[in-house]
Protein backbone atom coordinates (compact mmCIF):
# COMPACT_ATOMS: atom_id res chain seq x y z
CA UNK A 1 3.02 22.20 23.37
CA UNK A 2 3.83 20.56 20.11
CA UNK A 3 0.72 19.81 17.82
CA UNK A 4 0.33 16.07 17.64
CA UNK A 5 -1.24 14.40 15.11
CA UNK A 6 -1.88 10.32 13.62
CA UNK A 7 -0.86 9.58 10.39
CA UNK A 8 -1.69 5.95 8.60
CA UNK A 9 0.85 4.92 6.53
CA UNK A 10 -0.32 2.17 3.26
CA UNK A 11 2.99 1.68 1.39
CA UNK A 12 0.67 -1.07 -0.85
CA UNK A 13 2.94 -2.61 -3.90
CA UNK A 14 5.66 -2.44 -6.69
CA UNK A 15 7.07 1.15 -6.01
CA UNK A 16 4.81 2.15 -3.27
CA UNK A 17 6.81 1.25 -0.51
CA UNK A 18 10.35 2.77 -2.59
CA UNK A 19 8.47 6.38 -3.04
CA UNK A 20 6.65 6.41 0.30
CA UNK A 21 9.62 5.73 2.13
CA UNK A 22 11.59 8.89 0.76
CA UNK A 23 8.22 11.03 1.41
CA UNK A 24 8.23 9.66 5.19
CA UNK A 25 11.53 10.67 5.71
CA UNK A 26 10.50 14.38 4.30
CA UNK A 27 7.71 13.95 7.01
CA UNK A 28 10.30 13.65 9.74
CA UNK A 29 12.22 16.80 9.03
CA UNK A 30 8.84 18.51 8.63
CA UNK A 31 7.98 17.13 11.72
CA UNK A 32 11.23 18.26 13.69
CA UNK A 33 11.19 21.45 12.23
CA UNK A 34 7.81 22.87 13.02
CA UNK A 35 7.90 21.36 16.20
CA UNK A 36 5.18 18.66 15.22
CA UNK A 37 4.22 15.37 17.24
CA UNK A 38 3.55 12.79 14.22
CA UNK A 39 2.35 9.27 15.11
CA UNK A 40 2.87 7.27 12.13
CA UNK A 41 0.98 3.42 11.47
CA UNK A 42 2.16 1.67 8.91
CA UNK A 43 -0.30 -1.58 7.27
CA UNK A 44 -0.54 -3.26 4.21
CA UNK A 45 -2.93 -2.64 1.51
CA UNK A 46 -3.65 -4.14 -2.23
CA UNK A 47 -1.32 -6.74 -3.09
CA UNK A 48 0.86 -6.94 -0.68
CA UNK A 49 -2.43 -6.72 1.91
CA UNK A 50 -3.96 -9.67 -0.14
CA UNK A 51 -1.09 -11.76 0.10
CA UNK A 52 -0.93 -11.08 3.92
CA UNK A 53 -4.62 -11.70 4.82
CA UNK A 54 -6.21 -12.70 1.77
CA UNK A 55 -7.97 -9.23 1.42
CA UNK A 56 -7.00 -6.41 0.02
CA UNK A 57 -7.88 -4.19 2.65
CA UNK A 58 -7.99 -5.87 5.84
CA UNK A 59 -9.95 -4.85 9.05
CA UNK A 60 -7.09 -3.49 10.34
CA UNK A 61 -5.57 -1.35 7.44
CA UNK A 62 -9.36 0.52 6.99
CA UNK A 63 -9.67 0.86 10.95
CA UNK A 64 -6.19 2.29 10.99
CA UNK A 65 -7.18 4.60 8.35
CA UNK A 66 -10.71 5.72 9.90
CA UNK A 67 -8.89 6.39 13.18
CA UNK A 68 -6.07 8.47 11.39
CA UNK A 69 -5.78 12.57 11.07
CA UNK A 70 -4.42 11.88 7.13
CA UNK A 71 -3.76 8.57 5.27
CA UNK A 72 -0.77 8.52 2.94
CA UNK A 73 -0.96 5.99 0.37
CA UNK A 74 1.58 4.93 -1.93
CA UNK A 75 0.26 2.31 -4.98
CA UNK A 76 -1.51 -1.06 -5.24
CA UNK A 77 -2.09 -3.49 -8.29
CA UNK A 78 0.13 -5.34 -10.43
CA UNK A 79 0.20 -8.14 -12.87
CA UNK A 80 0.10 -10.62 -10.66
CA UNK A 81 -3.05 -10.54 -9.20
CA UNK A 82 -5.06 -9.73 -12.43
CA UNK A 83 -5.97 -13.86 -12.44
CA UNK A 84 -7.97 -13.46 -9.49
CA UNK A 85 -11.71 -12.89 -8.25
CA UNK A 86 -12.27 -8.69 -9.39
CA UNK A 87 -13.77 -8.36 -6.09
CA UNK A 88 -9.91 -9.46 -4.44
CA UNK A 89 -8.06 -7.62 -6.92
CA UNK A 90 -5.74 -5.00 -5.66
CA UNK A 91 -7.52 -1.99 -6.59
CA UNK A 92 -10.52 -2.88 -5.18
CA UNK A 93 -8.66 -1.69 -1.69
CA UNK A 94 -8.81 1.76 -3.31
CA UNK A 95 -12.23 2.29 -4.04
CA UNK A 96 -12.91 0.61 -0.34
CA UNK A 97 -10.85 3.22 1.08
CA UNK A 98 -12.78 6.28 -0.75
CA UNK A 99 -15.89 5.14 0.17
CA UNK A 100 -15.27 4.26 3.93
CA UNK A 101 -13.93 7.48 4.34
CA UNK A 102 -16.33 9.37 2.37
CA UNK A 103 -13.37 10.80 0.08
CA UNK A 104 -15.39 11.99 -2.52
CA UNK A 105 -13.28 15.13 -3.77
CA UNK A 106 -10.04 13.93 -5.53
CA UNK A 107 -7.67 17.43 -6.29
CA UNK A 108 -5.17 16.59 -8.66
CA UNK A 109 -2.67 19.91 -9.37
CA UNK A 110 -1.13 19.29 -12.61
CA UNK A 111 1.77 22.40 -12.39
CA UNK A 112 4.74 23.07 -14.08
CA UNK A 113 7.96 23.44 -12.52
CA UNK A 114 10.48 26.14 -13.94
CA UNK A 115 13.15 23.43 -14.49
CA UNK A 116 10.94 20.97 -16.01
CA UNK A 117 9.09 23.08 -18.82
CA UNK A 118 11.51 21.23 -21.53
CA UNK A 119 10.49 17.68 -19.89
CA UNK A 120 7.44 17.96 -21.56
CA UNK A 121 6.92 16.53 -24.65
CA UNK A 122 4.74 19.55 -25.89
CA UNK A 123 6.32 22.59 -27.15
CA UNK A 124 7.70 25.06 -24.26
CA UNK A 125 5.44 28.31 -24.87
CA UNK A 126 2.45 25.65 -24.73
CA UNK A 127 3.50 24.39 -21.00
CA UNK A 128 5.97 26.87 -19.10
CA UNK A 129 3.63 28.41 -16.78
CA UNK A 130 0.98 26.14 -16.48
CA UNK A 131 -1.01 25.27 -13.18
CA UNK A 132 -3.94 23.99 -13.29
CA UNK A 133 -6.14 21.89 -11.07
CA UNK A 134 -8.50 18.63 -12.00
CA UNK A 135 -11.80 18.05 -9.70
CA UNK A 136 -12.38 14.79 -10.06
CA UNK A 137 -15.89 13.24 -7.97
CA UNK A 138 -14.73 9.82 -6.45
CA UNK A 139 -17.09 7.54 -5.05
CA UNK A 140 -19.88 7.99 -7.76
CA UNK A 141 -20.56 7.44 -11.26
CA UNK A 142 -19.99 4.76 -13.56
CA UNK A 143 -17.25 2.99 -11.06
CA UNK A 144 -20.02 2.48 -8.72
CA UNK A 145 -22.99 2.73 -10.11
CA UNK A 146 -25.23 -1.03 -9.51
CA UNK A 147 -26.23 -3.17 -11.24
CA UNK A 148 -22.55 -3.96 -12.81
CA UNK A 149 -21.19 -7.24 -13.67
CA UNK A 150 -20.68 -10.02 -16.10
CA UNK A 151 -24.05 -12.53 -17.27
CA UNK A 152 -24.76 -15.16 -19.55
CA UNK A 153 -28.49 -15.22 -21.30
CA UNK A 154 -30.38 -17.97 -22.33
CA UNK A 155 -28.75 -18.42 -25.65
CA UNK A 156 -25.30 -18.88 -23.50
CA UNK A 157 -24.30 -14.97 -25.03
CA UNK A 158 -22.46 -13.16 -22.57
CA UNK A 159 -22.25 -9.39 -21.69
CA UNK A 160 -20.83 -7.21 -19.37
CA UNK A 161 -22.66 -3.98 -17.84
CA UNK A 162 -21.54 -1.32 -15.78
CA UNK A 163 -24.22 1.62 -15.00
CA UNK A 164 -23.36 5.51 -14.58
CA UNK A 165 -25.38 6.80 -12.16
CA UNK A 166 -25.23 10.40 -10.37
CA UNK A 167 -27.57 12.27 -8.01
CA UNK A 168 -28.29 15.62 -7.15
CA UNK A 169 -26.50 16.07 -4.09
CA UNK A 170 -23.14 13.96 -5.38
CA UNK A 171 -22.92 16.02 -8.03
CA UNK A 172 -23.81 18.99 -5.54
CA UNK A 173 -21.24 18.54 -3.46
CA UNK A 174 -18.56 18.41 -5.71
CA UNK A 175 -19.32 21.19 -7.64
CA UNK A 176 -18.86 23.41 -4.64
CA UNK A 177 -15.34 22.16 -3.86
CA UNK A 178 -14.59 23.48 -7.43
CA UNK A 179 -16.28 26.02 -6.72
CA UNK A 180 -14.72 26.67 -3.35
CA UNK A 181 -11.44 25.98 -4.92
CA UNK A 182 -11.50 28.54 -7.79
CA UNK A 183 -12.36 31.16 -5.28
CA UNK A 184 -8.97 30.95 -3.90
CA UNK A 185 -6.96 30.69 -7.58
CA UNK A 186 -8.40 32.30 -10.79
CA UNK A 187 -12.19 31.78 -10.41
CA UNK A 188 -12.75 29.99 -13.51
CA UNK A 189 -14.49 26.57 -13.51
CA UNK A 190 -14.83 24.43 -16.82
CA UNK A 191 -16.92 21.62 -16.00
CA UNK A 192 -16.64 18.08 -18.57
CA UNK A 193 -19.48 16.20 -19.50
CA UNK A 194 -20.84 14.74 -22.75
CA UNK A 195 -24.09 15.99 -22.32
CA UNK A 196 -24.51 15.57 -25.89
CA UNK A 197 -24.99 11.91 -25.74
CA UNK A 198 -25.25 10.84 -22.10
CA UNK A 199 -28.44 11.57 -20.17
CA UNK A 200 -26.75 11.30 -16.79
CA UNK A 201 -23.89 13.83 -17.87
CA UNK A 202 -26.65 16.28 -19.14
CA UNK A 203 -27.93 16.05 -15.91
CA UNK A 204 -24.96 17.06 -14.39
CA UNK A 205 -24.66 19.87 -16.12
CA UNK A 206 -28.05 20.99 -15.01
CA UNK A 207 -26.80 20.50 -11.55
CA UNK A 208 -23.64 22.36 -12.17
CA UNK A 209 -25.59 25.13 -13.54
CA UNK A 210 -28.12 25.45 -10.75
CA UNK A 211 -24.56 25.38 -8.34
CA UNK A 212 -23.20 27.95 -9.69
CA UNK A 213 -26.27 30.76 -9.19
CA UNK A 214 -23.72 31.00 -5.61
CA UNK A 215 -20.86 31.67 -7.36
CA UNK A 216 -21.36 34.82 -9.60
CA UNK A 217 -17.24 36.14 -9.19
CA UNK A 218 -16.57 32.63 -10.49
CA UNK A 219 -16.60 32.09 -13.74
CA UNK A 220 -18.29 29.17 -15.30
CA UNK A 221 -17.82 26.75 -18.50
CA UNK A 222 -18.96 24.15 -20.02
CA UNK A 223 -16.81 21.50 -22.58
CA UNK A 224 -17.47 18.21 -23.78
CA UNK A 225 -15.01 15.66 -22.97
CA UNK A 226 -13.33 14.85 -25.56
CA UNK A 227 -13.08 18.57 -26.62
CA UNK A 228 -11.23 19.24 -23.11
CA UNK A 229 -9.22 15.81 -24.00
CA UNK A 230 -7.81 17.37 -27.36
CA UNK A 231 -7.73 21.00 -25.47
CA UNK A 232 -5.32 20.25 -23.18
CA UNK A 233 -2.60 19.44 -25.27
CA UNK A 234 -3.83 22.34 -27.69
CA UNK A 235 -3.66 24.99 -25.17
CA UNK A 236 -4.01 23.66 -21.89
CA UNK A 237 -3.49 27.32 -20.04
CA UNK A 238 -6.70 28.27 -20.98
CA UNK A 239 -7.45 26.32 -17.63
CA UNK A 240 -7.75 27.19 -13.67
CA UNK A 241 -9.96 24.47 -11.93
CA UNK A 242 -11.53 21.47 -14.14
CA UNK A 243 -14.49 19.47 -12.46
CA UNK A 244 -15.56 16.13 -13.81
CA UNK A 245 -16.86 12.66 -13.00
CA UNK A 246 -15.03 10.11 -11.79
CA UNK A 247 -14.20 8.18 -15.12
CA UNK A 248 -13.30 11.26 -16.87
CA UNK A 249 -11.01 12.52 -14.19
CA UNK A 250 -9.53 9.45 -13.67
CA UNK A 251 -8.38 9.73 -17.53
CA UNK A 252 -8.08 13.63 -18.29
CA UNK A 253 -5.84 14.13 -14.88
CA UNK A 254 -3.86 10.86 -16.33
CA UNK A 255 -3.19 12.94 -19.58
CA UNK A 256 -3.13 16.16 -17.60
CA UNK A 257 -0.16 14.56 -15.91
CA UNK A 258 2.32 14.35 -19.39
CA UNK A 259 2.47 18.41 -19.17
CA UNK A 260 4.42 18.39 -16.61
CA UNK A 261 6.51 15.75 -18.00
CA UNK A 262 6.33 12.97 -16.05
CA UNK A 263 3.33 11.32 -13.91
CA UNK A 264 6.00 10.98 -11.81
CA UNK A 265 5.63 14.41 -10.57
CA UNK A 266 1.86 14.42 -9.41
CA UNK A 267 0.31 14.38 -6.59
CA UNK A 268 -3.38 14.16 -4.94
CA UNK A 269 -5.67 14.64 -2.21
CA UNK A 270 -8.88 13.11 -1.84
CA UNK A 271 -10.91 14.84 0.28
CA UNK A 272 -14.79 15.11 1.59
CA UNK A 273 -14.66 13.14 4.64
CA UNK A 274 -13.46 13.44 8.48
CA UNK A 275 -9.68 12.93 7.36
CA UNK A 276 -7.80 13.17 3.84
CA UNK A 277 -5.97 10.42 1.77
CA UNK A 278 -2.93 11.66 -0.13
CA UNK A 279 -1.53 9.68 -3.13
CA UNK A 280 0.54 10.26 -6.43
CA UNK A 281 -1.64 9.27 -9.27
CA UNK A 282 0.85 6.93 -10.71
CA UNK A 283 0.51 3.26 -10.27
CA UNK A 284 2.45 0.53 -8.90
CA UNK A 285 5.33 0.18 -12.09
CA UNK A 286 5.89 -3.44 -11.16
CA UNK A 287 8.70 -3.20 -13.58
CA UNK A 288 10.75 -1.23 -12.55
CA UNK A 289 10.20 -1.57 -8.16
CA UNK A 290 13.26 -2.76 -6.84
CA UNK A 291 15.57 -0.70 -9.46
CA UNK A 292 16.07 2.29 -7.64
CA UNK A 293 14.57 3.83 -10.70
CA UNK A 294 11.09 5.35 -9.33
CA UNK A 295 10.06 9.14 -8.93
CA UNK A 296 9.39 9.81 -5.55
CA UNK A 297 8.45 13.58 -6.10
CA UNK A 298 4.55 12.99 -6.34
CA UNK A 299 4.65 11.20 -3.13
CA UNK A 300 6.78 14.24 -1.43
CA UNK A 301 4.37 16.41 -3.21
CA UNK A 302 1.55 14.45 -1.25
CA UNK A 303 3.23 14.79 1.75
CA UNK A 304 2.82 18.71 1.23
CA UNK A 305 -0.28 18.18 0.47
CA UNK A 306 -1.72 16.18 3.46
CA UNK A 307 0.07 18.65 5.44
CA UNK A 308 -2.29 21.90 4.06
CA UNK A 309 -5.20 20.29 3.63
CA UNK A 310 -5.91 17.55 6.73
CA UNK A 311 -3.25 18.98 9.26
CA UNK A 312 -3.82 22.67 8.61
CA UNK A 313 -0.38 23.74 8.53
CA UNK A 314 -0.22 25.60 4.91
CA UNK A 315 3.58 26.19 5.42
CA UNK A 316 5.10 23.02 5.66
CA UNK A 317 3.32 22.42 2.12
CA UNK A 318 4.91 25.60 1.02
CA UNK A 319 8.59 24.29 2.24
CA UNK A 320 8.18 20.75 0.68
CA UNK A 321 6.75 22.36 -2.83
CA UNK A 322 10.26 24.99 -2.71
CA UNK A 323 12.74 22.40 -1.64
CA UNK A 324 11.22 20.04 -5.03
CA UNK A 325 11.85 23.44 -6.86
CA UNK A 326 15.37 24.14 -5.51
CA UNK A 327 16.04 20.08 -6.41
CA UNK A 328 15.02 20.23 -9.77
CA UNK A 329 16.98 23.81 -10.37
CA UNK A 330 20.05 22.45 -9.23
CA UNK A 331 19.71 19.93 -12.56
CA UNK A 332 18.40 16.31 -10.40
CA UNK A 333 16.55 13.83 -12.47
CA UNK A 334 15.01 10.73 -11.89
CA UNK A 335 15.00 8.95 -15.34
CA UNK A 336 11.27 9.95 -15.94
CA UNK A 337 12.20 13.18 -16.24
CA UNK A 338 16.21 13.24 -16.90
CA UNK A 339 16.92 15.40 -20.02
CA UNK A 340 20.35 15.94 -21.44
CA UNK A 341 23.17 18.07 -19.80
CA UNK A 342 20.68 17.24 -15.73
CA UNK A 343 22.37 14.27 -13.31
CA UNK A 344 20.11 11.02 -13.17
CA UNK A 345 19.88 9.96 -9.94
CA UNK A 346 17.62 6.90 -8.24
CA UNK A 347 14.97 7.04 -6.07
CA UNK A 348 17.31 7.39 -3.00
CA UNK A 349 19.15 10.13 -4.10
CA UNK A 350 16.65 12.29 -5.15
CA UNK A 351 15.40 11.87 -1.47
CA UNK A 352 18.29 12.71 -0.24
CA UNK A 353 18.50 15.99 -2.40
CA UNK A 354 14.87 16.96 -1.29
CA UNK A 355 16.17 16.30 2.97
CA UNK A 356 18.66 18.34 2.37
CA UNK A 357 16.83 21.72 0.83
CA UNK A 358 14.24 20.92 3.75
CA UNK A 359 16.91 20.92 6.28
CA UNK A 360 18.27 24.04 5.66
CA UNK A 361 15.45 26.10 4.31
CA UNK A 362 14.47 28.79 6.75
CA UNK A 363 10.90 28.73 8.46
């Protein structure tokens, strides 16, 4: 009897819909070929949710998502709702979504395919090879900490305030999916604070420290965050699994992203809860949606992703990551990552390409 499983589908805005329509179309094959029941929902979220409902995640969409085996998200935000209330902005969808679900582990591989190493804008013996993997904790820290917000005092000044706050068993918990993680790569760990100057960070060092007394065959470091910042384009092999707060993971996996030449080529999972959301870390490109122009590889990438981590099936993740690999050897480019003497193609195409490996790669 074929495995069934429910997937929610948020295409959300600008490209979302473009790039998660190519990676549901690699879900079919997957699905067909591994003899796979997948019942797919597809709601709005962000923008697009907003315009719909006047929320940007509606009742529905987070139900939908609660309900689900995986949720496969796409992008929100854009331009034109940065006029409105911050609490009906886009992106606020996003952090509703993490902390509904309890995601609080965000894994964000930053590898280096064969036929990309010259894509990179840093110098080939600094990049080919690299694989490396960014921990970020997502539902804590200085993106959720209270009080926040915007006051005026009695002299009419105004200031804004935002508070980074950890405790023990957030920062806990996160450490041992690093932890966890390592285990099964290289078992090394650097963990980014700036313990120099922020108490809270210090404090999760301590806690990172006191984590690790379970871990002795992992090995365990310690780098301040802007030292890891100017590291990775330095030498950024030196790393296996990086663990960090949310703000600093948001930002170092951004940068982590650029050595593998193209954000257009990353993918996520955020994990911690009953069921995983999968995502590339780009963002909406409002500019360019509608062109044919966008990357879809980061969403595929998801795909395989969601598949290995909330579905269990490690193989179809394998398949996805070697028919992305077979794509890019046989000289495919999206304009992110097009280099001279490869064939641009669109969005579309590059779909197309990655169907086709799928479809005739063995099981």
């Amino acid at each position: 009897m074929s495995q069934q499983f429910n997937i929610t589908i948020l295409p959300g805005d600008g490209i979302g819909p473009e790039v998660t329509a190519q990676a549901e179309r690699v879900m079919k094959v997957l699905e067909s070929k591994l003899d796979l029941k997948l019942k797919t929902s597809e709601l709005p979220v962000g923008g697009a949710a907003y315009e719909a409902t006047g929320k940007p995640l509606p009742d529905d969409t987070l139900n939908s998502a609660k309900e689900a085996d995986a949720v496969l998200l796409g992008a929100v935000g854009g331009p034109k709702w940065e006029s409105i209330d911050f609490s009906l902005r886009p992106e606020r969808a996003l952090l509703g979504l993490r902390s509904s679900l309890g995601l609080y582990a965000n894994l964000r591989p930053a590898k280096v395919f064969d036929a990309l190493v010259d894509a990179s804008t840093l110098k080939r013996d600094v990049v080919d090879g690299l694989d490396l993997l960014v921990v970020r904790e997502l539902t804590g820290g200085i993106y959720f900490g209270q009080p926040r917000g915007v006051e005026t005092d009695a002299d009419g000044r105004r200031r804004g305030f935002n508070t980074l706050v950890y405790t023990e068993d957030e920062i806990r918990r996160i450490a041992v999916i690093a932890f966890d993680v390592a285990r099964k790569r290289n078992k090394k760990v650097c963990s980014i604070d700036k313990a120099n100057v922020l108490e809270c960070t210090g404090f999760w060092r301590e806690v990172v420290i006191e984590t690790h007394k379970d871990y002795a065959d992992v090995e365990l470091e310690h780098m301040y965050v802007d030292n890891c910042a100017m590291q990775l384009v330095r030498n950024p092999k030196q790393f296996d699994v990086i663990l960090t707060t949310n703000m600093f993971g948001d930002i170092l996996s951004d940068e982590a992203s650029m050595l593998t030449g193209s954000i257009g080529m990353l993918p996520s999972a955020s994990l911690g809860g009953k069921n995983g959301m999968y995502e590339p870390i780009h963002g909406s490109a409002p500019d360019i949606a509608g062109k044919d122009w966008a990357n879809p590889l980061a969403t595929i990438l998801s795909v395989g992703m969601m598949f290995k981590y909330s579905l269990g099936i490690e193989k179809a993740n394998t398949l996805v990551e070697n028919a992305v690999e077979a794509v890019l050897k046989l000289g495919y480019r999206t304009r992110d990552i097009m280099s001279e003497g490869q064939t641009e193609v669109g969005t579309q195409a590059m779909g197309d390409a990655v169907v086709k490996e799928l479809e005739s790669a063995e099981c």
